[in-house]
PDB file of N, CA and C in Angstrom:
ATOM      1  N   UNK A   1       0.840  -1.174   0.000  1.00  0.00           N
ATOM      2  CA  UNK A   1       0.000   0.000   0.000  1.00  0.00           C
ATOM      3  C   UNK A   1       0.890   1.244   0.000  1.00  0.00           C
ATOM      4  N   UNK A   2       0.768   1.920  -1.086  1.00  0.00           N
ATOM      5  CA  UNK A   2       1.726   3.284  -1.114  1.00  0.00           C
ATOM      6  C   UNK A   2       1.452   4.065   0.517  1.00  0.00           C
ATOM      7  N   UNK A   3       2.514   4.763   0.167  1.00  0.00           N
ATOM      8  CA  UNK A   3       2.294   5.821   1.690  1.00  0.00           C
ATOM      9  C   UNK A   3       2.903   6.764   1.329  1.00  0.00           C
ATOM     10  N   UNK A   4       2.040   8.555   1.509  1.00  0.00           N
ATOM     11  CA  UNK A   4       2.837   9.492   1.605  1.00  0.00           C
ATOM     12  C   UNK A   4       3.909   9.577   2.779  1.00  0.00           C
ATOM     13  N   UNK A   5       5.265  10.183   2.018  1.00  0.00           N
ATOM     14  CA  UNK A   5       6.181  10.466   2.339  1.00  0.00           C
ATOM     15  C   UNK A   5       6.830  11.461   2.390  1.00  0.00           C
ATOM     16  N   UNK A   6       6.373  12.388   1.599  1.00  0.00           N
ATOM     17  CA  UNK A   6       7.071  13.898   1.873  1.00  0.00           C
ATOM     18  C   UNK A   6       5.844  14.497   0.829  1.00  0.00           C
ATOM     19  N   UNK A   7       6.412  15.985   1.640  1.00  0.00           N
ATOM     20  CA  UNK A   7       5.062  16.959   0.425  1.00  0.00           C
ATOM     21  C   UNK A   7       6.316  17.841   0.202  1.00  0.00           C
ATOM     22  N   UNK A   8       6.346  18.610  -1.029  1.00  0.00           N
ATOM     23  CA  UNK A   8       7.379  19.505  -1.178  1.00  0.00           C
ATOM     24  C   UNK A   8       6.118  20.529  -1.403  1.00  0.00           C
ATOM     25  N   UNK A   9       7.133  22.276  -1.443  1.00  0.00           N
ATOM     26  CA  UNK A   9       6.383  23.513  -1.907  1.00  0.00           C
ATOM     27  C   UNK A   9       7.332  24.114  -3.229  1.00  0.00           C
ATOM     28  N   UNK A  10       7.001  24.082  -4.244  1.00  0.00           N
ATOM     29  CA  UNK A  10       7.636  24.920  -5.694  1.00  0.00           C
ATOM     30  C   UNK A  10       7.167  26.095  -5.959  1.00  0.00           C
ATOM     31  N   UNK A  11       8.547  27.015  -5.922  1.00  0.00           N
ATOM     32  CA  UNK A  11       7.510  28.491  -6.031  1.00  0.00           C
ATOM     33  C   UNK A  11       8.288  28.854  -7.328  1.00  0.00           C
ATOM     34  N   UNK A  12       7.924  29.656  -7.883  1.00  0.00           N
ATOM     35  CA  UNK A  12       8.862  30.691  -8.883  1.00  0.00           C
ATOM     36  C   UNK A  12       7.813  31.637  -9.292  1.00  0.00           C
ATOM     37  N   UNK A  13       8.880  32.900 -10.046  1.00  0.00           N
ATOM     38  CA  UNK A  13       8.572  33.988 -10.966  1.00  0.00           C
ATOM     39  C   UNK A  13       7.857  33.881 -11.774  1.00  0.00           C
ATOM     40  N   UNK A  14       6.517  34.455 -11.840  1.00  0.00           N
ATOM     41  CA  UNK A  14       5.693  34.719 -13.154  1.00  0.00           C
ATOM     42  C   UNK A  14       6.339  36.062 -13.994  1.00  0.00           C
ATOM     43  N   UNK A  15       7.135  35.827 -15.185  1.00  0.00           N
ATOM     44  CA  UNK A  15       7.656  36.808 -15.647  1.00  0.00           C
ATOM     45  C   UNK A  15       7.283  37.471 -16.956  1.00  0.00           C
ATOM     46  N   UNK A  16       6.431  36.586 -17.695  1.00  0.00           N
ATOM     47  CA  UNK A  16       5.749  36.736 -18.511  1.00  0.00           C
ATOM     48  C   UNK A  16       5.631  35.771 -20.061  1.00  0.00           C
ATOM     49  N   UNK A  17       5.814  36.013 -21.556  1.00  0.00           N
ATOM     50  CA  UNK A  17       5.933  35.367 -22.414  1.00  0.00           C
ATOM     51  C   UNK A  17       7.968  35.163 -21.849  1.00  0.00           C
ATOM     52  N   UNK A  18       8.088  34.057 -22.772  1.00  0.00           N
ATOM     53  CA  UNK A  18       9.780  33.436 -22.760  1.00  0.00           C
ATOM     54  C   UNK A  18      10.103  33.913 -24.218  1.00  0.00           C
ATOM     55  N   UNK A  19      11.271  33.967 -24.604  1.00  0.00           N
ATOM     56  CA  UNK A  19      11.730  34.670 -25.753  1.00  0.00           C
ATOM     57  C   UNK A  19      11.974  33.566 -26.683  1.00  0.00           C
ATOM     58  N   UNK A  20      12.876  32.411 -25.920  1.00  0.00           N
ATOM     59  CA  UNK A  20      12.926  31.583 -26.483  1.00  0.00           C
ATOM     60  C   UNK A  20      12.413  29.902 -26.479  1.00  0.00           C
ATOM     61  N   UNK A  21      11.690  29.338 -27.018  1.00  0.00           N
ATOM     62  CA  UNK A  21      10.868  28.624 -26.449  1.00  0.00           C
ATOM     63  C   UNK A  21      11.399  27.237 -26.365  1.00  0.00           C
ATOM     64  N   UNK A  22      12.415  26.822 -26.666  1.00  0.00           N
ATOM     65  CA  UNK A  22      12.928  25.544 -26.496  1.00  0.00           C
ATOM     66  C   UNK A  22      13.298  25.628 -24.611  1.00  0.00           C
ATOM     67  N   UNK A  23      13.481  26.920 -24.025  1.00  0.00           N
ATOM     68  CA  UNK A  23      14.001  27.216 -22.636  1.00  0.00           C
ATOM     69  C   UNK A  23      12.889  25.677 -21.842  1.00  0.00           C
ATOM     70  N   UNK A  24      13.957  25.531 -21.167  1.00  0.00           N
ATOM     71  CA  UNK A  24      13.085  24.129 -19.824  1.00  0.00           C
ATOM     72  C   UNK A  24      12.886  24.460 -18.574  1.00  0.00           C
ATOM     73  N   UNK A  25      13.713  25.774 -18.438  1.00  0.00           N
ATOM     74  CA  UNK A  25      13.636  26.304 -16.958  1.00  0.00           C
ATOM     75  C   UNK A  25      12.556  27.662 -16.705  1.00  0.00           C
ATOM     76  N   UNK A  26      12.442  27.780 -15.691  1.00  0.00           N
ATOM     77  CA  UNK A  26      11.272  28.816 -15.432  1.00  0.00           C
ATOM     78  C   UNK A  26      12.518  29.678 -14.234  1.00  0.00           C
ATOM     79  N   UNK A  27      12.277  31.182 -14.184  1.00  0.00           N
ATOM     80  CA  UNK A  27      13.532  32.001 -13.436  1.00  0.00           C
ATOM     81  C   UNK A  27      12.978  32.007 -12.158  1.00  0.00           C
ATOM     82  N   UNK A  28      14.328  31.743 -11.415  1.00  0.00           N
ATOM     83  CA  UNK A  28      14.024  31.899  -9.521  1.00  0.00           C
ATOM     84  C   UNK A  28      12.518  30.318  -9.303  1.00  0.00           C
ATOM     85  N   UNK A  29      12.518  29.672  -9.979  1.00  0.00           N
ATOM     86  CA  UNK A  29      11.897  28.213  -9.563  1.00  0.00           C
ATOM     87  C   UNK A  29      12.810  27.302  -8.536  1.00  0.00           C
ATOM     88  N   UNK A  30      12.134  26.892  -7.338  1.00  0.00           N
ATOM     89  CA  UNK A  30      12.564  26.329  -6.785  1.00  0.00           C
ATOM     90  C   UNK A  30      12.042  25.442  -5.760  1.00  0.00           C
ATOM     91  N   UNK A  31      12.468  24.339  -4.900  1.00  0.00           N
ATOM     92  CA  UNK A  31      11.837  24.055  -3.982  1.00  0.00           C
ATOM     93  C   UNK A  31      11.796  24.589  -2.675  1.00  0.00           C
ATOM     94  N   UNK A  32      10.827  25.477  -2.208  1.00  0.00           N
ATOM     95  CA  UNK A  32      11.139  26.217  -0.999  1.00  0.00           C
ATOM     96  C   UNK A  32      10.266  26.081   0.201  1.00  0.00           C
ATOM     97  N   UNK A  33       9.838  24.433   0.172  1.00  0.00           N
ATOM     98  CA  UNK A  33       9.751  23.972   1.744  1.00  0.00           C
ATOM     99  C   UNK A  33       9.555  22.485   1.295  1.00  0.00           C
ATOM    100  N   UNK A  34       9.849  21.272   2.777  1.00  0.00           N
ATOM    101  CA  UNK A  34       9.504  20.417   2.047  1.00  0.00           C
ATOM    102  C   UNK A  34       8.957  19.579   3.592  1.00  0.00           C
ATOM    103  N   UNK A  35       8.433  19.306   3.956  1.00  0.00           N
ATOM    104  CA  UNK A  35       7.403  18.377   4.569  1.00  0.00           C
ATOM    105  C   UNK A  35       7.907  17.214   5.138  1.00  0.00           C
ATOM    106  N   UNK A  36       8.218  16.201   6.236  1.00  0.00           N
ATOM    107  CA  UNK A  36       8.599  15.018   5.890  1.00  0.00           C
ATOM    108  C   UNK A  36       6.708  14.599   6.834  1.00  0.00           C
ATOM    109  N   UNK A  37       6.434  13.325   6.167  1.00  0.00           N
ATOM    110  CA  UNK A  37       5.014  13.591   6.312  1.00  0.00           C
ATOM    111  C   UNK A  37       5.040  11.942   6.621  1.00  0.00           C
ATOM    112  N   UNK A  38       6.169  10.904   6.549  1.00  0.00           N
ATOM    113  CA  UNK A  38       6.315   9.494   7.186  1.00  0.00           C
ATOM    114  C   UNK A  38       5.133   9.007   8.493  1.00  0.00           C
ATOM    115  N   UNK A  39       4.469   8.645   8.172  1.00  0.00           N
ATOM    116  CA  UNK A  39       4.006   8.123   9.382  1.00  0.00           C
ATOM    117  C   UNK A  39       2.812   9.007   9.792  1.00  0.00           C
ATOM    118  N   UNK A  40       2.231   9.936   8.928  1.00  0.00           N
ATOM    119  CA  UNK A  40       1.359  10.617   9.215  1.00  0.00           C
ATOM    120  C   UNK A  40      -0.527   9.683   8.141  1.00  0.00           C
ATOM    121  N   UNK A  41      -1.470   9.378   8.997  1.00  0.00           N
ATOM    122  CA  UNK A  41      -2.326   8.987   8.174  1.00  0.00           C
ATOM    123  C   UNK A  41      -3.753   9.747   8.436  1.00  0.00           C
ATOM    124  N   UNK A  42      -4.595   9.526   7.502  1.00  0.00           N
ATOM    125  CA  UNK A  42      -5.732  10.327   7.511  1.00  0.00           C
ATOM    126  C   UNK A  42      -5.440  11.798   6.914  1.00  0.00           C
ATOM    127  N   UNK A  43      -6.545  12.353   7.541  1.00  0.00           N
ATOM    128  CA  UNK A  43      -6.523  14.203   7.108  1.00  0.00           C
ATOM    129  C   UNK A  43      -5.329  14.642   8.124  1.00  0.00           C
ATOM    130  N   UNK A  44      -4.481  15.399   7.178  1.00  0.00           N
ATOM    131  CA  UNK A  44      -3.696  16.746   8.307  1.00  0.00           C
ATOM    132  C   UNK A  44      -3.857  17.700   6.758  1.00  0.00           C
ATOM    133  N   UNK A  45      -3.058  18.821   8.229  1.00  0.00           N
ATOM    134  CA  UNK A  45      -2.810  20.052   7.429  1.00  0.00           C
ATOM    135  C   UNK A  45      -1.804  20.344   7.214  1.00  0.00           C
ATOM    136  N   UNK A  46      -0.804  21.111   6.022  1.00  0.00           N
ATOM    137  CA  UNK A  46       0.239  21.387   6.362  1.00  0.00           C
ATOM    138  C   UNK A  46       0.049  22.989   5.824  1.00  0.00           C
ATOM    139  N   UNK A  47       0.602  24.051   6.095  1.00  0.00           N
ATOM    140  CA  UNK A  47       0.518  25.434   6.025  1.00  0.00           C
ATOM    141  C   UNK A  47       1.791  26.081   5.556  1.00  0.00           C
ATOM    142  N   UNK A  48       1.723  26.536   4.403  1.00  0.00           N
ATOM    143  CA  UNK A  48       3.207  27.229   3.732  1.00  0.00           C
ATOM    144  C   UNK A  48       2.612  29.106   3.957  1.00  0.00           C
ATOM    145  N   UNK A  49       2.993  30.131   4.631  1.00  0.00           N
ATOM    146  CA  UNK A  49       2.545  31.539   4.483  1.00  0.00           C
ATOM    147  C   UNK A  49       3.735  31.898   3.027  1.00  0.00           C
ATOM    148  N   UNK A  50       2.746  32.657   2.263  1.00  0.00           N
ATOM    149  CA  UNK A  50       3.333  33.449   1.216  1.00  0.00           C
ATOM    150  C   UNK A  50       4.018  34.594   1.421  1.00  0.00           C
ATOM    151  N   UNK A  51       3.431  35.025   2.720  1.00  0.00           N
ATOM    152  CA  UNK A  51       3.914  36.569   2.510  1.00  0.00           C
ATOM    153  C   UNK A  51       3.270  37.831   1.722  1.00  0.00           C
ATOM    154  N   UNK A  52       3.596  38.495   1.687  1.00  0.00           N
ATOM    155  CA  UNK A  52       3.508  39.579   1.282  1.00  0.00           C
ATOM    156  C   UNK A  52       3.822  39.285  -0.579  1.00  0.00           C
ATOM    157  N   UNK A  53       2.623  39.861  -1.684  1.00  0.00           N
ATOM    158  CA  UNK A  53       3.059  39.061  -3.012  1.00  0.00           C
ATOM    159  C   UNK A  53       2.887  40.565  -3.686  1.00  0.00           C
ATOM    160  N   UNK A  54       4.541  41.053  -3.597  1.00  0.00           N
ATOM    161  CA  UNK A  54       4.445  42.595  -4.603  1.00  0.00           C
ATOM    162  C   UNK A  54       4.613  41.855  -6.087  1.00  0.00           C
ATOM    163  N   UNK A  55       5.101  40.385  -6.345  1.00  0.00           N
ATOM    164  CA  UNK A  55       5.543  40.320  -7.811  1.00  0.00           C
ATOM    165  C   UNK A  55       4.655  38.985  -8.133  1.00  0.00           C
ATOM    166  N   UNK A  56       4.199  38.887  -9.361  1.00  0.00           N
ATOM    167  CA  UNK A  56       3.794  37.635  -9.776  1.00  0.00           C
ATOM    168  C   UNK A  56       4.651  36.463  -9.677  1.00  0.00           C
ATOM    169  N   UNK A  57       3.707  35.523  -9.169  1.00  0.00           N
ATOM    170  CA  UNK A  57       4.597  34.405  -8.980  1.00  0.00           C
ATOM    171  C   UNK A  57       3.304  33.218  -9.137  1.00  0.00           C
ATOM    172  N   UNK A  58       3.934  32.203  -8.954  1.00  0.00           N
ATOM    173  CA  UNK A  58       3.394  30.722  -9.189  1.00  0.00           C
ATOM    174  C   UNK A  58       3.661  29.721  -7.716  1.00  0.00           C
ATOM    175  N   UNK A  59       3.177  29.226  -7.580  1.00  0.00           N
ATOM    176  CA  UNK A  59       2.933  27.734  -5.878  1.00  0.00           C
ATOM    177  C   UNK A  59       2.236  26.785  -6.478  1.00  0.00           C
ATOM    178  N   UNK A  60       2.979  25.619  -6.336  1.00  0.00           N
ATOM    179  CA  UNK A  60       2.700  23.926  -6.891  1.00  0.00           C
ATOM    180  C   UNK A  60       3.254  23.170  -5.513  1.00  0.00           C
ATOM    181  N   UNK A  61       2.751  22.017  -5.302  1.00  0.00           N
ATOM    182  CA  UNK A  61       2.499  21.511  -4.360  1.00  0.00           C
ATOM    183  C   UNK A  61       2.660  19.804  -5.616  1.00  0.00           C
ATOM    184  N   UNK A  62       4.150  19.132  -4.858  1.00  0.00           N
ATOM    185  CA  UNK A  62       4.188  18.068  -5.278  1.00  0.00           C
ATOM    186  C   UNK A  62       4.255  16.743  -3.713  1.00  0.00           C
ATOM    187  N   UNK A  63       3.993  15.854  -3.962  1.00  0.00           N
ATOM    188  CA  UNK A  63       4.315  14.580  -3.083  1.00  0.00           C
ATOM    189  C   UNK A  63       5.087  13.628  -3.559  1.00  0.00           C
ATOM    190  N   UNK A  64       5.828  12.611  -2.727  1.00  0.00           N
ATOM    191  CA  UNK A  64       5.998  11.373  -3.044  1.00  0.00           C
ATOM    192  C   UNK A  64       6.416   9.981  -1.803  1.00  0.00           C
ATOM    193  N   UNK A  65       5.936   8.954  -2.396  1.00  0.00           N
ATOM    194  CA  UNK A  65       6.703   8.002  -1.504  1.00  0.00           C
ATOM    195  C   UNK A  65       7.647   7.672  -0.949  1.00  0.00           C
ATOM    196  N   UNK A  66       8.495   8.184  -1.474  1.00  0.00           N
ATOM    197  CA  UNK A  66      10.064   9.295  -1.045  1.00  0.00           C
ATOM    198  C   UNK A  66      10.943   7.614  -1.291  1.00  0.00           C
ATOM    199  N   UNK A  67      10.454   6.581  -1.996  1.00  0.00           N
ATOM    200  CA  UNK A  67      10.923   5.586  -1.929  1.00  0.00           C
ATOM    201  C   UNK A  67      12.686   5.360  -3.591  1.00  0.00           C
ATOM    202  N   UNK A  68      12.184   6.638  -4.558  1.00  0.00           N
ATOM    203  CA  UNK A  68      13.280   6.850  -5.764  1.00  0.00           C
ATOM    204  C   UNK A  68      13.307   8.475  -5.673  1.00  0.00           C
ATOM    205  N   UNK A  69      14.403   8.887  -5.304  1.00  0.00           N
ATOM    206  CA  UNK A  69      14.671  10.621  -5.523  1.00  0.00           C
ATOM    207  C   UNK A  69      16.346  10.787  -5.538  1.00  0.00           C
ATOM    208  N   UNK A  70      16.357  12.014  -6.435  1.00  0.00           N
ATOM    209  CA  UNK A  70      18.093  12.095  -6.351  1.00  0.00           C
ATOM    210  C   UNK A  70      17.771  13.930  -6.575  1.00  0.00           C
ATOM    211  N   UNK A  71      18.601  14.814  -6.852  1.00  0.00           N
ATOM    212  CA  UNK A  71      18.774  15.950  -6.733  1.00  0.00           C
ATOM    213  C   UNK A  71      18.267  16.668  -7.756  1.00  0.00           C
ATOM    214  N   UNK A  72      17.543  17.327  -7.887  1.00  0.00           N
ATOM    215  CA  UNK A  72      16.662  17.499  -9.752  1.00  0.00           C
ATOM    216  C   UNK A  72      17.905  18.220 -10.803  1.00  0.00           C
ATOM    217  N   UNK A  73      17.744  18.292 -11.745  1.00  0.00           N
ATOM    218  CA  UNK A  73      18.221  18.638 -13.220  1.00  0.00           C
ATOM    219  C   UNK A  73      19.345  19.955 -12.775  1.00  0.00           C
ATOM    220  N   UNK A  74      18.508  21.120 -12.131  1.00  0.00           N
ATOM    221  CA  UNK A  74      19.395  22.000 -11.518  1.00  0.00           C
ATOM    222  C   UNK A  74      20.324  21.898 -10.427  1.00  0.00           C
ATOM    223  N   UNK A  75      20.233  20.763  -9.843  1.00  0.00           N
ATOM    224  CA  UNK A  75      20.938  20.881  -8.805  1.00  0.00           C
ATOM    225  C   UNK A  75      20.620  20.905  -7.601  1.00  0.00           C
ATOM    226  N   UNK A  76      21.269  20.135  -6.114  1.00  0.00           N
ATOM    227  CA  UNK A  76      20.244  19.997  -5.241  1.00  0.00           C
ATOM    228  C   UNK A  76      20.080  21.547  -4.263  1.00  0.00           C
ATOM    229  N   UNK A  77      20.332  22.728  -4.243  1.00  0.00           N
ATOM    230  CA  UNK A  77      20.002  23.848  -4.064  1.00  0.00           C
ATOM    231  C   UNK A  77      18.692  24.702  -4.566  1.00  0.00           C
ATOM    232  N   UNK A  78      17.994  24.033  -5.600  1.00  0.00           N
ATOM    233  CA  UNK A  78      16.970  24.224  -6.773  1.00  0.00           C
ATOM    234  C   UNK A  78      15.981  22.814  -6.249  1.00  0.00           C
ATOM    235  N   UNK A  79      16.185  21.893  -6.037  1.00  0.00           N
ATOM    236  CA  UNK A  79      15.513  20.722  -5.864  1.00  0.00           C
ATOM    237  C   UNK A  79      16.167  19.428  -5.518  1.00  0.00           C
ATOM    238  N   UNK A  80      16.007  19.945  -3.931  1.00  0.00           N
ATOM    239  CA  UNK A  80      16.822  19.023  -3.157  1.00  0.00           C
ATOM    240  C   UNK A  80      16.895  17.279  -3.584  1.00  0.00           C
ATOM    241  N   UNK A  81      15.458  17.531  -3.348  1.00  0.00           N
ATOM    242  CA  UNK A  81      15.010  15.361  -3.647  1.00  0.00           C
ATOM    243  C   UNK A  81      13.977  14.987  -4.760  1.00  0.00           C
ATOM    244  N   UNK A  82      13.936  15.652  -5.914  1.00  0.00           N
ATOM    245  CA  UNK A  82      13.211  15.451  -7.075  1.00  0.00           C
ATOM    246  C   UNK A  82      13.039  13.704  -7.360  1.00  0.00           C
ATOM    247  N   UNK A  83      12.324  14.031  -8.813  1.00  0.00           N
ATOM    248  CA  UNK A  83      12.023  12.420  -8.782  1.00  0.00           C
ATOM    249  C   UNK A  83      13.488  11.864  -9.360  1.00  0.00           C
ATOM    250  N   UNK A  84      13.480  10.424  -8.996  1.00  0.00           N
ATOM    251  CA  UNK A  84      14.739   9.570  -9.514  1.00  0.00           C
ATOM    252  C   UNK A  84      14.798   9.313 -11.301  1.00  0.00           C
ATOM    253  N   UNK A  85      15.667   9.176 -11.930  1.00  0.00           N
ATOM    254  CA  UNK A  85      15.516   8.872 -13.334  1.00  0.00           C
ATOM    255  C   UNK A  85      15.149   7.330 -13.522  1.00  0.00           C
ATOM    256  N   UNK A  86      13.972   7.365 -14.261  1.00  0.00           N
ATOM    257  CA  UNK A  86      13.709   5.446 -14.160  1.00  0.00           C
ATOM    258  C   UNK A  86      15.074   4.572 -14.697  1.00  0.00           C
ATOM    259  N   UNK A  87      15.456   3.726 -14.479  1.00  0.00           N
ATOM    260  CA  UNK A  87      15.901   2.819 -15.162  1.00  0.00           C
ATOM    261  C   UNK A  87      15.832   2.015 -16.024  1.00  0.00           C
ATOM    262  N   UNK A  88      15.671   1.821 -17.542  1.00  0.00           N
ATOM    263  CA  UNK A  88      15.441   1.205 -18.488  1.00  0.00           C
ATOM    264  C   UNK A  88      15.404   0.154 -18.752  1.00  0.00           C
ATOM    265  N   UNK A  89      14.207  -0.876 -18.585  1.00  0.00           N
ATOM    266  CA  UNK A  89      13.354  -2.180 -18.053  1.00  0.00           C
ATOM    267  C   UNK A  89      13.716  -2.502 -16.606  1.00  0.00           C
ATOM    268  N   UNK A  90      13.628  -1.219 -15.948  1.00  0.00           N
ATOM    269  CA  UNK A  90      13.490  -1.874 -14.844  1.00  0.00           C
ATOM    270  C   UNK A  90      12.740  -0.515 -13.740  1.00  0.00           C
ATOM    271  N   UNK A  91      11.290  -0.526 -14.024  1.00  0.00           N
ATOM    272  CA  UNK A  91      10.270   1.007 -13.573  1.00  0.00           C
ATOM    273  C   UNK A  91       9.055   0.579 -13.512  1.00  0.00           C
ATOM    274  N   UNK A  92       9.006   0.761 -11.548  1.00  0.00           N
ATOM    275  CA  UNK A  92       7.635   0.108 -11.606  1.00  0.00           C
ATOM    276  C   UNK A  92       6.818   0.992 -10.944  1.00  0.00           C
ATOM    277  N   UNK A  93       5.943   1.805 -11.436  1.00  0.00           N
ATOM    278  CA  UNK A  93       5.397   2.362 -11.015  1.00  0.00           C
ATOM    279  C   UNK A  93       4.622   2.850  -9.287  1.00  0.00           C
ATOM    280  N   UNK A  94       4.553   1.784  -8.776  1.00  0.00           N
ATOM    281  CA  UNK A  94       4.259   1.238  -7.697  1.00  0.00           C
ATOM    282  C   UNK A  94       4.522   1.664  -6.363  1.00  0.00           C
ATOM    283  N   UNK A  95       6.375   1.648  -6.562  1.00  0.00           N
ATOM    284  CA  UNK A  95       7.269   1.721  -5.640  1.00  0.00           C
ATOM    285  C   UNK A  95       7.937   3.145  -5.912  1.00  0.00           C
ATOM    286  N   UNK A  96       7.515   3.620  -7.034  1.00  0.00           N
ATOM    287  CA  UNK A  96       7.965   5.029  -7.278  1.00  0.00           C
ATOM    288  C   UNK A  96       6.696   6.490  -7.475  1.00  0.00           C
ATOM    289  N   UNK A  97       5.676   6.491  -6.568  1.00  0.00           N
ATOM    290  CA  UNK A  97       4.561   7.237  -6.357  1.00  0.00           C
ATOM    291  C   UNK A  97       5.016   8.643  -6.257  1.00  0.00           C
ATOM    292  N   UNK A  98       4.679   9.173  -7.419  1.00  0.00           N
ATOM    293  CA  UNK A  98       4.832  11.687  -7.162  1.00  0.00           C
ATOM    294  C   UNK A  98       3.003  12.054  -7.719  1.00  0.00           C
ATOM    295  N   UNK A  99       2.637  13.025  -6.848  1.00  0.00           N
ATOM    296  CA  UNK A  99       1.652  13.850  -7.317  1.00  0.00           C
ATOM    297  C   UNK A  99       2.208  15.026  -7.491  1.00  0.00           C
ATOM    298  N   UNK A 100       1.732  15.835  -8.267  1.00  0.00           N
ATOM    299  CA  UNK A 100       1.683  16.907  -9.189  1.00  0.00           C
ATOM    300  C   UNK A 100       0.561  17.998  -8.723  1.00  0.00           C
ATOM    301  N   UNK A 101       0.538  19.124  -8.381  1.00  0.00           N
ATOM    302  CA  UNK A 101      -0.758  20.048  -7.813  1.00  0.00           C
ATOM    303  C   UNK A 101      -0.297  21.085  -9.668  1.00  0.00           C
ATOM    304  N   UNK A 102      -1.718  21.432 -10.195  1.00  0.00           N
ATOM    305  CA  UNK A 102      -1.652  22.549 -11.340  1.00  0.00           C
ATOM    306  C   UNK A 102      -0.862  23.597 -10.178  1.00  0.00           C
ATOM    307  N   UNK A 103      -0.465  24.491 -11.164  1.00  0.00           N
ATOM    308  CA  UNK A 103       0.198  25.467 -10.448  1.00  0.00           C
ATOM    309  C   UNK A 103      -1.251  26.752  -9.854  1.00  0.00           C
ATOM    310  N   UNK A 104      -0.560  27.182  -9.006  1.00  0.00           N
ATOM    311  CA  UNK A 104      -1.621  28.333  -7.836  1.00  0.00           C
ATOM    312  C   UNK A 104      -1.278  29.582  -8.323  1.00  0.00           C
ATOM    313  N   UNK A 105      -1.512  30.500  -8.939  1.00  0.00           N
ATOM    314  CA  UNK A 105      -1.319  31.839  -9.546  1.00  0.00           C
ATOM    315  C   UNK A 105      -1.537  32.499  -8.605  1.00  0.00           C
ATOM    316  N   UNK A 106      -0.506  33.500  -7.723  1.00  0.00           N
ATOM    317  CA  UNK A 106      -0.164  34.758  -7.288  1.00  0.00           C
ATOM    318  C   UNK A 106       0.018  35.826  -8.139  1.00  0.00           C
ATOM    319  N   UNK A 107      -1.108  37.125  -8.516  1.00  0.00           N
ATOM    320  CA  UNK A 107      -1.047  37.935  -9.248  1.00  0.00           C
ATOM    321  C   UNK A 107      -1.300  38.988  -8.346  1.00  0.00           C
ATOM    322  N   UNK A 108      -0.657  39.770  -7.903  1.00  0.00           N
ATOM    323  CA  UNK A 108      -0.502  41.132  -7.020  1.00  0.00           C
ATOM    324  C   UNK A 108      -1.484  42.229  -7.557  1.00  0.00           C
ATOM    325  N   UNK A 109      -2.346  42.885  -7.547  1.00  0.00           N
ATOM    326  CA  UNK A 109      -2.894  44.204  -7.833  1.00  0.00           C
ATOM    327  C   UNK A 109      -2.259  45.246  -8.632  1.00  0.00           C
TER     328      UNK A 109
END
């Protein structure tokens, strides 16, 4: 039976159109809280404060079984425990559980 294991918080810059569109990165994206949530079952809460939002920005909310993770694409300062890279015939879905939240739009006045 899967079990949550960690919740992370992803924030970055809403900066507008990209110039160039092959780009993979989004500016100032990062993981900036992360949850260890082991052993927790049923309903909880967990609470990230934004702050004060003078600039557009973006909040995504990922999970996982925390059972495959290594340091993401940027580096583990950017994304400490991202998902692991599968291994080729050998990825089983199962034992490697991430949710995904759409992203939360912060648009300031």
């Amino acid at each position: 039976m899967p079990a949550l294991n960690r919740v992370d918080v992803i924030q970055g810059a809403v900066t507008g159109p990209v110039g160039d569109k092959d780009t993979i990165t989004a500016p100032n994206t990062k993981v900036v809280k992360q949850w260890d949530t082991s052993g927790k079952r049923g309903t909880f809460e967990l609470v990230y404060p934004l702050g004060r939002a003078d600039e557009a920005q973006y909040v995504r909310v990922r999970g996982t079984d925390g059972n495959r993770c290594q340091p993401g694409y940027l580096g583990a300062t950017v994304d400490p425990a991202g998902p692991k890279l599968d291994v080729v015939g050998d990825a089983d879905p199962w034992v490697d559980l991430w949710f995904y939240t759409n992203p939360l739009w912060v648009l300031p006045k």
